[in-house]
N, C-alpha and C. Protein backbone atom coordinates (compact mmCIF):
# COMPACT_ATOMS: atom_id res chain seq x y z
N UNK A 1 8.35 8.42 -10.54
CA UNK A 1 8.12 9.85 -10.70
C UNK A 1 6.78 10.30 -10.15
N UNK A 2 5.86 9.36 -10.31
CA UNK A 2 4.52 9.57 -9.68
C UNK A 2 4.27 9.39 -7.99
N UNK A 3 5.40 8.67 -7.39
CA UNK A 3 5.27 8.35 -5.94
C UNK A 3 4.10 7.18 -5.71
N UNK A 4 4.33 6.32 -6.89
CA UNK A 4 3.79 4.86 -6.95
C UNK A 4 4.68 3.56 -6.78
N UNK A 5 5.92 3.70 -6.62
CA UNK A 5 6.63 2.89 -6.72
C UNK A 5 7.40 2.64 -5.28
N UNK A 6 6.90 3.51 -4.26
CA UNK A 6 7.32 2.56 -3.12
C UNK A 6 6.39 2.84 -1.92
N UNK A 7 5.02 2.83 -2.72
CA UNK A 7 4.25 2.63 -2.19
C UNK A 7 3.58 1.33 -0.97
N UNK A 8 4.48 0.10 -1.42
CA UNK A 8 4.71 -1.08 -0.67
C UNK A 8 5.37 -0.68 0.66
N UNK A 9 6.23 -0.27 0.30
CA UNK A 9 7.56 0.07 1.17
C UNK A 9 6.74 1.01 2.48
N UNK A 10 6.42 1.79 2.02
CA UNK A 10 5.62 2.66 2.99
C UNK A 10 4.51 2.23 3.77
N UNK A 11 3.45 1.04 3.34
CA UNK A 11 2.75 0.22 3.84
C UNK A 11 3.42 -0.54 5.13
N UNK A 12 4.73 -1.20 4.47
CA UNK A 12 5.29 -2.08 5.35
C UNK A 12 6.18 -1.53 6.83
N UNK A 13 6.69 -0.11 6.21
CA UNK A 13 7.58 0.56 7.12
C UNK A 13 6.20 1.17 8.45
N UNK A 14 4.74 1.95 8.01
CA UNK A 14 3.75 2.33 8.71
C UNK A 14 3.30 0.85 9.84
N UNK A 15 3.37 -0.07 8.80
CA UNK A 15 2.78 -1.23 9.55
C UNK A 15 3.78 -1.38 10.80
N UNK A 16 5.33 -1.58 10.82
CA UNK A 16 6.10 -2.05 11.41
C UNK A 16 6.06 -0.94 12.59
N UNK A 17 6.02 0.11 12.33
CA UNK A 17 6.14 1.50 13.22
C UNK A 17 4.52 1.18 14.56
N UNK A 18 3.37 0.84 13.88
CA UNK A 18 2.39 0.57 14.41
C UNK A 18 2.70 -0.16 15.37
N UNK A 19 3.31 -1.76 15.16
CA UNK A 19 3.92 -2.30 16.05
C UNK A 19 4.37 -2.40 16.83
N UNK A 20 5.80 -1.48 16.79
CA UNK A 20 6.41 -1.27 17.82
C UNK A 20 6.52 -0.13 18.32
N UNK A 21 4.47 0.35 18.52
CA UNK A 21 4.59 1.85 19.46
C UNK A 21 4.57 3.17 19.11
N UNK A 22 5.15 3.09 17.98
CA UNK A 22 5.04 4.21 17.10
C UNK A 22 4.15 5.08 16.94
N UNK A 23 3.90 6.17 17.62
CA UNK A 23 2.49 7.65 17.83
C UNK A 23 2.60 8.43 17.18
N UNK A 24 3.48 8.96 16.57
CA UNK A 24 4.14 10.56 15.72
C UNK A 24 4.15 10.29 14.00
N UNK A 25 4.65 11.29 13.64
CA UNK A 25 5.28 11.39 12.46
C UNK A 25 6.89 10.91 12.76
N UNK A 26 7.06 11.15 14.06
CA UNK A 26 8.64 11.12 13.81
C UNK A 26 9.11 9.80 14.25
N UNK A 27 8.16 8.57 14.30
CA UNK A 27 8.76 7.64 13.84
C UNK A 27 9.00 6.75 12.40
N UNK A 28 7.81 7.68 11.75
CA UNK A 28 8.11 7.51 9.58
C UNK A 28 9.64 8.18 9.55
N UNK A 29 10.05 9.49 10.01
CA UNK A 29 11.33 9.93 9.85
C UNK A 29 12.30 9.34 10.59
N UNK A 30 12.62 8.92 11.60
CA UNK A 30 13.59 8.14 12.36
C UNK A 30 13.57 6.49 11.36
N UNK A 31 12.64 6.52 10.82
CA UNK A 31 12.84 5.15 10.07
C UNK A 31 13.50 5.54 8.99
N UNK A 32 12.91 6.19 8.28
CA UNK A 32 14.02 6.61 6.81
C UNK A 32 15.12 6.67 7.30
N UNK A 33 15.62 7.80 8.38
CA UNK A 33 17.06 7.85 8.39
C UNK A 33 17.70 6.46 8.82
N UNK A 34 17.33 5.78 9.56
CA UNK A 34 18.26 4.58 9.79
C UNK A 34 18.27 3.55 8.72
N UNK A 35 16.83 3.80 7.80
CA UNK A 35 17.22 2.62 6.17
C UNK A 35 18.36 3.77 5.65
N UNK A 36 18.49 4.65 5.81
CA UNK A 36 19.52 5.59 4.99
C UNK A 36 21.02 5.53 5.75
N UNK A 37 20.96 5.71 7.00
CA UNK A 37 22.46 5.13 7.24
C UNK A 37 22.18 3.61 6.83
N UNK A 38 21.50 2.78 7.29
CA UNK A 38 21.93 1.13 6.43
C UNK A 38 22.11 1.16 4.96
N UNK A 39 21.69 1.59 4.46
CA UNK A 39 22.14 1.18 3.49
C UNK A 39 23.55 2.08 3.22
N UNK A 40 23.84 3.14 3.41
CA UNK A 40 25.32 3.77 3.25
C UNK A 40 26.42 2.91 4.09
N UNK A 41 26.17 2.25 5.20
CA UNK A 41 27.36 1.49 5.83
C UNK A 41 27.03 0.41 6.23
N UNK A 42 25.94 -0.81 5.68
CA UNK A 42 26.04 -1.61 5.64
C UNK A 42 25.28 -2.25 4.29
N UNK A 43 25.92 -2.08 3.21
CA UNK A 43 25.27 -2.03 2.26
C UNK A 43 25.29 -3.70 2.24
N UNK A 44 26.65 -3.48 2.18
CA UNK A 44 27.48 -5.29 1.42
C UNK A 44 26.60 -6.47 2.54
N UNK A 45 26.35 -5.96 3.56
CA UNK A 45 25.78 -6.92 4.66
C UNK A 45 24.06 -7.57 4.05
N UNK A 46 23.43 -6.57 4.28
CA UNK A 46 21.98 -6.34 3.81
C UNK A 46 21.80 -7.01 2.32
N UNK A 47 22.84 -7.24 1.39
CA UNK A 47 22.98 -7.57 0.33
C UNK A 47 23.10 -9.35 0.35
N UNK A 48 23.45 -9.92 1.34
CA UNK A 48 23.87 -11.16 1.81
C UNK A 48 22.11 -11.81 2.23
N UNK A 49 21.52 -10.98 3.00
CA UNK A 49 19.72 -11.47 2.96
C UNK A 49 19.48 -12.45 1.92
N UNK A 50 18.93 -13.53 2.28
CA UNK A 50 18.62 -14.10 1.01
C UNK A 50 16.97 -13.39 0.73
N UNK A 51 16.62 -13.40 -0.71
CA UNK A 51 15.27 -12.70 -1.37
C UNK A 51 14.65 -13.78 -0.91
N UNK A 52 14.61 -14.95 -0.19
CA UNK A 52 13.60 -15.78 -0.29
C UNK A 52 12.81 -15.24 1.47
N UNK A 53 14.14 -14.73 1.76
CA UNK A 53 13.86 -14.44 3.84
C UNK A 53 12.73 -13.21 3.85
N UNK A 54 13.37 -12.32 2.72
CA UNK A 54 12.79 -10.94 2.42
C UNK A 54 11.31 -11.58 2.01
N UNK A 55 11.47 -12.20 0.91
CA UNK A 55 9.95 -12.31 0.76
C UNK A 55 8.95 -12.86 1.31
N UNK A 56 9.61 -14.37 2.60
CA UNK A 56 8.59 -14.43 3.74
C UNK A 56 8.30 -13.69 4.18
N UNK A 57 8.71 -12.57 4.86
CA UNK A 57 8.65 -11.74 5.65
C UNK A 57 7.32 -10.56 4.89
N UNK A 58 7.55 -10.04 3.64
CA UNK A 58 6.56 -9.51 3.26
C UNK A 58 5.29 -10.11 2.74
N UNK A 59 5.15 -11.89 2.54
CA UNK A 59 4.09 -12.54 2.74
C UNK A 59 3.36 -12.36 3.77
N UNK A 60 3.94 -12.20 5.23
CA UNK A 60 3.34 -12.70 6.50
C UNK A 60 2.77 -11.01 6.52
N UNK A 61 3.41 -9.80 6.34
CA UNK A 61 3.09 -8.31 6.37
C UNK A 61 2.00 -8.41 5.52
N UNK A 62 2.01 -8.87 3.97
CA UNK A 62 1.02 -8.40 3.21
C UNK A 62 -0.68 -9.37 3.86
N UNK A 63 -0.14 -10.85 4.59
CA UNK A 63 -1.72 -11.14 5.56
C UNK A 63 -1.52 -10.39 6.26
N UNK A 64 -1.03 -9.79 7.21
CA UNK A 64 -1.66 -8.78 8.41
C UNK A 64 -2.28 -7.96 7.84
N UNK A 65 -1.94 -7.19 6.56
CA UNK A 65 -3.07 -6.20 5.88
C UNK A 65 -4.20 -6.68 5.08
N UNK A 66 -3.93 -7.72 4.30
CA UNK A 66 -5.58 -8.05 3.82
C UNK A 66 -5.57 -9.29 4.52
N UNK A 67 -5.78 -9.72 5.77
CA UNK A 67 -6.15 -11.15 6.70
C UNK A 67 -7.83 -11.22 5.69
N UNK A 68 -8.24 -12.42 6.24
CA UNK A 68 -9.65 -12.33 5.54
C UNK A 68 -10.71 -12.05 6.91
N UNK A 69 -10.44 -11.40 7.83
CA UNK A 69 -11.14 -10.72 8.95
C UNK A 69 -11.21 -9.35 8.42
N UNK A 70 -10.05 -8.55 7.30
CA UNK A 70 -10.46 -7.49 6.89
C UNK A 70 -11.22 -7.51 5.82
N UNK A 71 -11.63 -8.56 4.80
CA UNK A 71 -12.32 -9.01 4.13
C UNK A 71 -13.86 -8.97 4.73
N UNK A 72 -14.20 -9.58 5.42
CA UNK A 72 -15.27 -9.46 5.96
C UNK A 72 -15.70 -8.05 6.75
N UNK A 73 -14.93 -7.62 6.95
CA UNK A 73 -15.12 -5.79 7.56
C UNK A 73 -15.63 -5.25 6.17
N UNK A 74 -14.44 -5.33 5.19
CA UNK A 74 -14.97 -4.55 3.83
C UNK A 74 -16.51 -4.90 3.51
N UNK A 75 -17.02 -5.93 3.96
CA UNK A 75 -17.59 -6.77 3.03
C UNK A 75 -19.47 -5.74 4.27
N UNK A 76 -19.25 -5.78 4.67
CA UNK A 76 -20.33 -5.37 6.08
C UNK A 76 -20.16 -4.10 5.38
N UNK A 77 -19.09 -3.00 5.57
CA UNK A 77 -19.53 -1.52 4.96
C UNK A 77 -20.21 -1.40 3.78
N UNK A 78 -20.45 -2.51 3.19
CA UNK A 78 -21.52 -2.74 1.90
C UNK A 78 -20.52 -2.80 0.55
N UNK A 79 -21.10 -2.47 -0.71
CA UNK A 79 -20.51 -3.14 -2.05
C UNK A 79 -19.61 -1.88 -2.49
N UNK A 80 -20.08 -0.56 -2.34
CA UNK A 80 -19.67 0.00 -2.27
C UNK A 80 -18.37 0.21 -1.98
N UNK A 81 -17.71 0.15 -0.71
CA UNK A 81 -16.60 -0.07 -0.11
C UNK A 81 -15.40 -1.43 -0.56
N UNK A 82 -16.88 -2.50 -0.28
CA UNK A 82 -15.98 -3.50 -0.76
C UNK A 82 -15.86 -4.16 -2.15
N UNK A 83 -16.69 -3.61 -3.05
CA UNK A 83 -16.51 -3.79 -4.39
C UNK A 83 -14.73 -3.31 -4.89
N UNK A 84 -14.39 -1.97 -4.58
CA UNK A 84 -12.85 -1.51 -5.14
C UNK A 84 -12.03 -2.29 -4.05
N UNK A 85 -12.61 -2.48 -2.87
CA UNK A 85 -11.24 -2.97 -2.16
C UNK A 85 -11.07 -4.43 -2.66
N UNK A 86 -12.19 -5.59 -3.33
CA UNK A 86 -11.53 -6.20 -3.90
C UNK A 86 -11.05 -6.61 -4.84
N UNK A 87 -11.28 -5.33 -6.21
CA UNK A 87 -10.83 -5.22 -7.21
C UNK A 87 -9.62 -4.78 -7.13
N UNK A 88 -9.10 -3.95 -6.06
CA UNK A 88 -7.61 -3.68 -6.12
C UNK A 88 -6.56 -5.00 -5.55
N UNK A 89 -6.95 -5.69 -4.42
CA UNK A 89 -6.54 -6.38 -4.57
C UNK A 89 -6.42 -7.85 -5.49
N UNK A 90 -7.53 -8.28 -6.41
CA UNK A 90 -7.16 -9.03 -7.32
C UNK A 90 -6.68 -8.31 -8.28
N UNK A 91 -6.89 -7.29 -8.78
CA UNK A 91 -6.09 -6.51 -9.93
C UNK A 91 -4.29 -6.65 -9.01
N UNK A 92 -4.09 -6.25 -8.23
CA UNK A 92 -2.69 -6.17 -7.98
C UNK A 92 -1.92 -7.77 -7.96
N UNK A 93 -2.99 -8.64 -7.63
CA UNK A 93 -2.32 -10.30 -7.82
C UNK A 93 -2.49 -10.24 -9.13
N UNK A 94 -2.77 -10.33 -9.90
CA UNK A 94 -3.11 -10.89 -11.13
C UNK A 94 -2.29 -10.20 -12.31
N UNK A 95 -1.97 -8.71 -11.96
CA UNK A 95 -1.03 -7.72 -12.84
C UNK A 95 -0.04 -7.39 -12.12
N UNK A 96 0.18 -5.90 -11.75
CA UNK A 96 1.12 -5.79 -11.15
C UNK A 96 1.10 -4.70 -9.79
N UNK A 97 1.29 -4.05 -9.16
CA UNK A 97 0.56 -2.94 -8.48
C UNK A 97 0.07 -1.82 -8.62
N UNK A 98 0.95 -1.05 -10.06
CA UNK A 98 0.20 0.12 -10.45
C UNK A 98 -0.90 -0.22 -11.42
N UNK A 99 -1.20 -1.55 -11.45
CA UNK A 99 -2.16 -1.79 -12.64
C UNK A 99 -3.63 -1.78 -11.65
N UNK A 100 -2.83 -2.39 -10.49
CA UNK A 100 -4.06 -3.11 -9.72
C UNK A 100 -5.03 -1.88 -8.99
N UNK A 101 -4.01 -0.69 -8.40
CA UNK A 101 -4.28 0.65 -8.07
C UNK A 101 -5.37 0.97 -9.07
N UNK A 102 -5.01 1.45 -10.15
CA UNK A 102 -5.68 1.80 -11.29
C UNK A 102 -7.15 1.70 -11.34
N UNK A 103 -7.54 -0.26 -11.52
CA UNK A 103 -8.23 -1.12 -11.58
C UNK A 103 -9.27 -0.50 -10.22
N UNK A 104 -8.27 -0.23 -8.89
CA UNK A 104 -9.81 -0.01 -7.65
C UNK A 104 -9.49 1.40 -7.80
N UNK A 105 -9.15 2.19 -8.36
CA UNK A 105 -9.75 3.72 -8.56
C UNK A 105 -10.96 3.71 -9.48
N UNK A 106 -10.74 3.15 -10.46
CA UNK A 106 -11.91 3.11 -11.42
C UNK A 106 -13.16 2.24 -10.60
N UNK A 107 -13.22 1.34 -10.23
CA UNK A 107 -14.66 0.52 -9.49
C UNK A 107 -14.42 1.90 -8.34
N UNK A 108 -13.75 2.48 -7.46
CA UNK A 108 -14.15 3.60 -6.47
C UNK A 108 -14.89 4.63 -7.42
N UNK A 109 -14.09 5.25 -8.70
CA UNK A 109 -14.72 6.12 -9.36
C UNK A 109 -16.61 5.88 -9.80
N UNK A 110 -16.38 4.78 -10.07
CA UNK A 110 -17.81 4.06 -10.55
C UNK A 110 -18.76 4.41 -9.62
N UNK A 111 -18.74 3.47 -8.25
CA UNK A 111 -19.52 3.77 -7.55
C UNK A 111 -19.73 5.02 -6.66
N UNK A 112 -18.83 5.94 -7.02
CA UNK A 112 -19.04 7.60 -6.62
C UNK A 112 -20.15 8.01 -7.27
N UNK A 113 -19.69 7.57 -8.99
CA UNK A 113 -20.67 8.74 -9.97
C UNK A 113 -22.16 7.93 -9.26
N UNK A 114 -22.14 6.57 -9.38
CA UNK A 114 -23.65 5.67 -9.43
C UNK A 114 -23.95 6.33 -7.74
N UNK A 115 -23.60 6.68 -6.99
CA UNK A 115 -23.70 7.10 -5.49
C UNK A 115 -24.61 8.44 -5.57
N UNK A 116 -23.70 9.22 -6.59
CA UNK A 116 -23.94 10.87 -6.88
C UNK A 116 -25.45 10.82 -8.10
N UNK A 117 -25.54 9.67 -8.80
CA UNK A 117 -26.52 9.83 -9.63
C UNK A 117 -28.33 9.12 -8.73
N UNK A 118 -27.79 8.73 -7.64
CA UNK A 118 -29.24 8.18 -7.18
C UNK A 118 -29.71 8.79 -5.74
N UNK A 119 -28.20 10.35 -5.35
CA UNK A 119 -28.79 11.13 -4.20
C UNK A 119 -28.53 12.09 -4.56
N UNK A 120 -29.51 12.43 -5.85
CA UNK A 120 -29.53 13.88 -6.19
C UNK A 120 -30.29 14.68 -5.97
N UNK A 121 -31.57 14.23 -5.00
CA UNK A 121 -32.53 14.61 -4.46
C UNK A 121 -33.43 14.04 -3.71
N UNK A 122 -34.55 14.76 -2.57
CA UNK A 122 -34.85 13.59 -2.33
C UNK A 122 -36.26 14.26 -2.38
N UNK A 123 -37.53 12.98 -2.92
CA UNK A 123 -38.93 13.51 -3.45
C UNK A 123 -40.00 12.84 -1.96
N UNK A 124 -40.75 13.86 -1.45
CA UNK A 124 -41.45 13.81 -0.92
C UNK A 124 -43.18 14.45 -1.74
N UNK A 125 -44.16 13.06 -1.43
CA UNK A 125 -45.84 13.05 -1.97
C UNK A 125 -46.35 13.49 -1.04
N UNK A 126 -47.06 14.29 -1.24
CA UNK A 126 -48.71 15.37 -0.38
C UNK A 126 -49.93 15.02 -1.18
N UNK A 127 -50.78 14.83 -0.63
CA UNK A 127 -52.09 15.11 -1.27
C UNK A 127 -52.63 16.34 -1.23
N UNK A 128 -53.00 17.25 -1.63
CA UNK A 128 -53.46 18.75 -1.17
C UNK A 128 -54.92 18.42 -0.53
N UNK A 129 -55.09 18.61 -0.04
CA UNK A 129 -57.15 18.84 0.75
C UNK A 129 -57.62 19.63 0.12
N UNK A 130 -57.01 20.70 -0.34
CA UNK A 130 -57.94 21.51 -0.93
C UNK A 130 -58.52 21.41 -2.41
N UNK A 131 -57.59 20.81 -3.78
CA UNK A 131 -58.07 20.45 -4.63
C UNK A 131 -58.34 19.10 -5.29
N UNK A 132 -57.24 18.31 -4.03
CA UNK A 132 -57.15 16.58 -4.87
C UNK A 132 -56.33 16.18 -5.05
N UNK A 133 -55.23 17.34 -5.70
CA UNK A 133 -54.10 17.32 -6.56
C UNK A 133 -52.83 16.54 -5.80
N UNK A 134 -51.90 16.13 -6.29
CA UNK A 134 -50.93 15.27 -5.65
C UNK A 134 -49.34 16.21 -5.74
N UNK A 135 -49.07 16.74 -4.37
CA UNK A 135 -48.05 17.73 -4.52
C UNK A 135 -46.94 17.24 -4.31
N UNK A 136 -45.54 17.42 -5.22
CA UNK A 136 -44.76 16.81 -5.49
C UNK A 136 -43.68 17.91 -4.98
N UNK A 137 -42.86 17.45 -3.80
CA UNK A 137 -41.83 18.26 -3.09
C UNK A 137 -40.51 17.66 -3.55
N UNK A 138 -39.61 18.27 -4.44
CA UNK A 138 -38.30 17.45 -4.70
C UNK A 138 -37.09 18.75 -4.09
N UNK A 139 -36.38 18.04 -3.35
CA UNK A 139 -35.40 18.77 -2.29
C UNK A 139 -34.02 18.43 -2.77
N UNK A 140 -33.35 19.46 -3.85
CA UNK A 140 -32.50 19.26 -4.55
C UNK A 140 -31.05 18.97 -3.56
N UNK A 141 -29.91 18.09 -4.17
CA UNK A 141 -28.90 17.82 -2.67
C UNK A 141 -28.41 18.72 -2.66
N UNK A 142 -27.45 18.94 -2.41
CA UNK A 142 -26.35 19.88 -1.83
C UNK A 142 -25.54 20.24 -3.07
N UNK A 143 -25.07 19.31 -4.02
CA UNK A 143 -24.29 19.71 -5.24
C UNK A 143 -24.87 18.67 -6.02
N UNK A 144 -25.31 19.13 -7.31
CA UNK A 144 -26.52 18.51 -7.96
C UNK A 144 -25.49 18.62 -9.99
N UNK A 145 -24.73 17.89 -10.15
CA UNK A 145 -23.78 17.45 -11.12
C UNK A 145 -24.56 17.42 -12.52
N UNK A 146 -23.84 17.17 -13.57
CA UNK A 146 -24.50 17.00 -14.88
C UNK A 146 -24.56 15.50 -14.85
N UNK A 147 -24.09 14.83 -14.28
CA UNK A 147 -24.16 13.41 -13.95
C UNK A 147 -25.48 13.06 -13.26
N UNK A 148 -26.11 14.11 -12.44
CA UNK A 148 -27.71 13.74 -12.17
C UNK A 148 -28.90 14.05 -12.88
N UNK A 149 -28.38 14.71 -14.39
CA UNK A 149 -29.69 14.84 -15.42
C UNK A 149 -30.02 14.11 -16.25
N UNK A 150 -29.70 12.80 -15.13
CA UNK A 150 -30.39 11.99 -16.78
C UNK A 150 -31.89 11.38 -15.31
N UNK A 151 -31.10 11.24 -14.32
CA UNK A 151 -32.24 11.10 -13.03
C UNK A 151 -33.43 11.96 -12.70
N UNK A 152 -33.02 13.20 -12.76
CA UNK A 152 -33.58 14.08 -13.22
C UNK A 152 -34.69 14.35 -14.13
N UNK A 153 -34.12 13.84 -15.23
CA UNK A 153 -35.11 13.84 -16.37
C UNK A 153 -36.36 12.91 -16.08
N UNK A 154 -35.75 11.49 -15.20
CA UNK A 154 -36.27 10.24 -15.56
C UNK A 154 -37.58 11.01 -14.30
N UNK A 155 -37.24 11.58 -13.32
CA UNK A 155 -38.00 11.59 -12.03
C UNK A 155 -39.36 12.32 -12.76
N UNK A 156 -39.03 14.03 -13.89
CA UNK A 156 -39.87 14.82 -14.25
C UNK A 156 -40.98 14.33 -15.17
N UNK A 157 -40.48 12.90 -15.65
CA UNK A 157 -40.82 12.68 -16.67
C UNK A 157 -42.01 11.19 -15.96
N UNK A 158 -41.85 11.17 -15.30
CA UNK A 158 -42.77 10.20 -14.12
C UNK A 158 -43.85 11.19 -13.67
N UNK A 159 -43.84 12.54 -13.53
CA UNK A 159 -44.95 13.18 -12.88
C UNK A 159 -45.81 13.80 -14.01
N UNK A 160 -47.23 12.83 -13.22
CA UNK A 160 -48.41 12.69 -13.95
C UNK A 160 -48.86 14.17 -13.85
N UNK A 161 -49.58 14.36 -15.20
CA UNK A 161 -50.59 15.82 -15.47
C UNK A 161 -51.79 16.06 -14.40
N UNK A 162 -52.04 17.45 -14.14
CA UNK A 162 -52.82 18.02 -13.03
C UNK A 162 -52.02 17.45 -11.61
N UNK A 163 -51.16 17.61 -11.51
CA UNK A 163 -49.76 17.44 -10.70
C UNK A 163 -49.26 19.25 -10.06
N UNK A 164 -48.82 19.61 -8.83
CA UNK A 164 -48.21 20.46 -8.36
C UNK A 164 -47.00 19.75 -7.94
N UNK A 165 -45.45 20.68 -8.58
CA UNK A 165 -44.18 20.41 -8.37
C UNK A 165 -43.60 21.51 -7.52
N UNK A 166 -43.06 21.18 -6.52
CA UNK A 166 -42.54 22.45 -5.47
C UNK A 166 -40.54 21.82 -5.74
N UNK A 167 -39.92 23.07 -6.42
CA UNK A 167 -38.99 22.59 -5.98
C UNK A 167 -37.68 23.27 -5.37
N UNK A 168 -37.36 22.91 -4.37
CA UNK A 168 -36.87 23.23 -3.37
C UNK A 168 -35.00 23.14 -3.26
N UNK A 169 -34.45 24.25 -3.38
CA UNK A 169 -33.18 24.30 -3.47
C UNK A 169 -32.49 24.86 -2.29
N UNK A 170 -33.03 24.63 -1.05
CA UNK A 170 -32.70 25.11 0.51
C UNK A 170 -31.00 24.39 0.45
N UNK A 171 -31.33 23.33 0.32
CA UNK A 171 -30.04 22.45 0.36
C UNK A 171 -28.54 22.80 -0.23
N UNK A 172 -29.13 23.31 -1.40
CA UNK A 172 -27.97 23.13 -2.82
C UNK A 172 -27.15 23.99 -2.55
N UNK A 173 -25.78 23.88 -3.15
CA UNK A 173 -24.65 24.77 -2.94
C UNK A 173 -24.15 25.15 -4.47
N UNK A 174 -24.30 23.94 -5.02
CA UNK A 174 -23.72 24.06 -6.49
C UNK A 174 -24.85 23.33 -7.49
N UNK A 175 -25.45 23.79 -8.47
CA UNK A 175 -25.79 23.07 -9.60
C UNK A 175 -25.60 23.27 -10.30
N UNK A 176 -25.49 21.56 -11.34
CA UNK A 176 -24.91 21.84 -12.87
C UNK A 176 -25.64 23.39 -13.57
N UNK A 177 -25.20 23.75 -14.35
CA UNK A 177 -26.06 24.65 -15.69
C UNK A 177 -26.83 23.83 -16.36
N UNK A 178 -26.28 22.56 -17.02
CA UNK A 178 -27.19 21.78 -17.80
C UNK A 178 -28.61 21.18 -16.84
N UNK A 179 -28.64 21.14 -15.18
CA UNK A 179 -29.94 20.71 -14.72
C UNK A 179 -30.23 22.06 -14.44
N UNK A 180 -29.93 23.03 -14.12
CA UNK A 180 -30.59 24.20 -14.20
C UNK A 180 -31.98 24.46 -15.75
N UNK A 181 -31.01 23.80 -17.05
CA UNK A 181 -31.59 23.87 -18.16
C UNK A 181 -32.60 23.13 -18.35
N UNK A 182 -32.54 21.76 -17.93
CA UNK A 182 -33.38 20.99 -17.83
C UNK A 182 -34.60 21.22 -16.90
N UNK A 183 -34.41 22.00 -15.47
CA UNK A 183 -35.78 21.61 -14.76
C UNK A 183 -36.05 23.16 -15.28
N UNK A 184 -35.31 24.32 -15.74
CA UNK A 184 -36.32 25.16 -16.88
C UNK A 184 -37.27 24.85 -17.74
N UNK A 185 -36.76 23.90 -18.59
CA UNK A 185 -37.38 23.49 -19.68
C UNK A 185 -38.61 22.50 -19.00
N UNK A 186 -38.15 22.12 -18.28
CA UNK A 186 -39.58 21.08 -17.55
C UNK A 186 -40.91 21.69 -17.24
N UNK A 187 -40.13 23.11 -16.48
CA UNK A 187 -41.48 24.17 -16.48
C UNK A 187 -41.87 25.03 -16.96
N UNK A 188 -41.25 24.90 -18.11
CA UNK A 188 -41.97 25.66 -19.41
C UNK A 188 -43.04 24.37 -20.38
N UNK A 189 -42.92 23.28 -20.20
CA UNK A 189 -43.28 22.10 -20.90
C UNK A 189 -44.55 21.45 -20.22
N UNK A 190 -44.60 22.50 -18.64
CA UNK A 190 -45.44 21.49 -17.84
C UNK A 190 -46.90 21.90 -18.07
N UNK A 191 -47.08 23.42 -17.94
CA UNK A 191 -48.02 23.63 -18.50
C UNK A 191 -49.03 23.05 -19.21
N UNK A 192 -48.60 22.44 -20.93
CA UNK A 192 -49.39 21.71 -21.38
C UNK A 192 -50.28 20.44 -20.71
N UNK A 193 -49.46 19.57 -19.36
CA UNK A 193 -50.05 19.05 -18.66
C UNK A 193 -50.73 19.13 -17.52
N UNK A 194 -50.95 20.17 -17.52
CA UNK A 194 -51.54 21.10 -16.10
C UNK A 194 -50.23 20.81 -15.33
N UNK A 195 -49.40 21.01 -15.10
CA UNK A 195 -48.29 21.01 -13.90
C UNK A 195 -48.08 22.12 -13.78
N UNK A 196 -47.87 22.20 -12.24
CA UNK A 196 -48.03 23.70 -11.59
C UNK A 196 -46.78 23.48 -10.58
N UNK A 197 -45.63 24.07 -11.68
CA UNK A 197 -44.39 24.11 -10.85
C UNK A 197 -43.54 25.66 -10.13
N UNK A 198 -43.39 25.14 -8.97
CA UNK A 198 -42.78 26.48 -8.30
C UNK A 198 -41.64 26.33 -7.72
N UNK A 199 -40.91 27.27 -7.76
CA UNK A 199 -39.02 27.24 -6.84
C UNK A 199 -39.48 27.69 -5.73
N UNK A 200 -38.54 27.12 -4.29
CA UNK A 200 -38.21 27.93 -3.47
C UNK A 200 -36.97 28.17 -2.91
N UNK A 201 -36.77 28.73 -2.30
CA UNK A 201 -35.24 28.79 -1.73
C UNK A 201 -33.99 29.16 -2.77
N UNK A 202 -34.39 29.60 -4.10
CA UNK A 202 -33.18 29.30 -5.15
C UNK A 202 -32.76 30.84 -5.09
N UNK A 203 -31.65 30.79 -5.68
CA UNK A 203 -30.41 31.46 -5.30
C UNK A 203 -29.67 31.47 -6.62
N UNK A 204 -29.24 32.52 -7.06
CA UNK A 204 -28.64 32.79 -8.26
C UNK A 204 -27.27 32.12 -8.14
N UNK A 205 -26.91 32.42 -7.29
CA UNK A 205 -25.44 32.08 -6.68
C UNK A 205 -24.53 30.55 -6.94
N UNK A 206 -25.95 29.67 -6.67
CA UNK A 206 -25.64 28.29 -6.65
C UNK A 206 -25.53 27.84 -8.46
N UNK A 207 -25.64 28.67 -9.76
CA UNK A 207 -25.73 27.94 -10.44
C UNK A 207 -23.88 27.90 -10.71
C-alpha cells in the first residue's frame, strides 16, 4: 500500500533496462507491459523456473548494485553518505527490506539534523584598532531551525565581556521563532557584560 514492496523489482527491472540501452521512460513502460502480457499468457511456463535460477540471477543483480567498488565510492563521499548507505544495507541483510529502509532513513535523518546543527552560521574575529575590543561577526545560514539553538546558545555563551557582536542575517531566509528568542534575550543579557550587540540585514519577513 505504501509502494515498498516492489521496490526490488524496480531496482532490478531499471538495472536491466540500463543494460540493454535503455534512454527514456519508455523503456520502464515497454517493460511492464511485456511482464504483463507474460504473465497473462505465459503464466504456467514462467511458473516451471526453478526459485533457485531466479535467485542466482538476483544474487549476481544485487553485486552489480552494492559490488564493493561502490562501497568504497560511498566510503570517499565521507561518513555522512556512507554511514546510511551502510546501515541500509546491513539492516536489509540482517531483517528484512522495509526494516532495513527504515534503519538508513533514520542514520540519513541523523546526520541531516547533526549537518543542520553545526552550519548554522558562520563566526568571523576582528580586532577593532580603534578600542582593543574583539569584534565578533556571526553570519546567520540561510534557514536557521530550532534544532540550531542549542549551538547557538553554546556559541553566545563563549563570548567574553567588553566584546562587540555584529549579527548578520544577509543570508537567512527562514528562522526558527525560538532562535529569534534566544539571540533577543542574548542582547538584552549582554549588556551586563559590556557586549555591544547589533543586527544587520534583518528582515521581519524571515522570522
Amino acid at each position: 500500500m505504501i509502494g515498498g514492496l516492489p521496490i526490488t523489482q524496480v531496482i532490478v527491472r531499471s538495472s536491466a533496462n540500463i543494460a540493454f540501452g535503455g534512454k527514456s521512460k519508455m523503456s520502464t513502460i515497454l517493460h511492464g507491459i511485456f511482464l504483463l502480457i507474460s504473465a497473462i499468457t505465459i503464466a504456467e511456463f514462467l511458473n516451471k523456473i526453478p526459485l533457485s535460477s531466479l535467485a542466482a540471477i538476483l544474487f549476481m543483480v544485487g553485486y552489480k548494485l552494492a559490488k564493493p567498488a561502490l562501497f568504497k565510492q560511498m566510503y570517499k563521499l565521507g561518513w555522512e553518505q556512507f554511514m546510511p548507505f551502510t546501515a541500509t544495507v546491513v539492516g536489509i541483510l540482517l531483517t528484512d527490506l522495509l526494516a532495513g529502509i527504515i534503519i538508513g532513513i533514520i542514520f540519513g535523518i541523523f546526520f541531516t539534523l547533526r549537518h543542520s546543527y553545526k552550519n548554522s552560521y558562520h563566526l568571523k574575529t576582528v580586532t577593532s584598532l580603534e578600542d582593543d575590543h574583539t569584534v565578533y561577526l556571526i553570519e546567520l545560514a540561510q534557514e536557521v531551525s530550532f534544532f540550531n539553538k542549542a549551538s547557538m546558545r553554546e556559541l553566545f555563551d563563549s563570548i567574553p565581556p567588553n566584546s562587540k557582536v555584529i549579527i548578520d542575517y544577509a543570508q537567512s531566509k527562514a528562522i526558527a521563532y525560538d532562535v529569534i528568542e534566544l539571540i533577543d534575550d542574548f542582547e538584552s543579557k549582554s549588556q551586563s557584560k559590556n557586549i555591544h550587540v547589533s543586527k544587520i540585514n534583518f528582515n521581519e519577513h524571515i522570522a
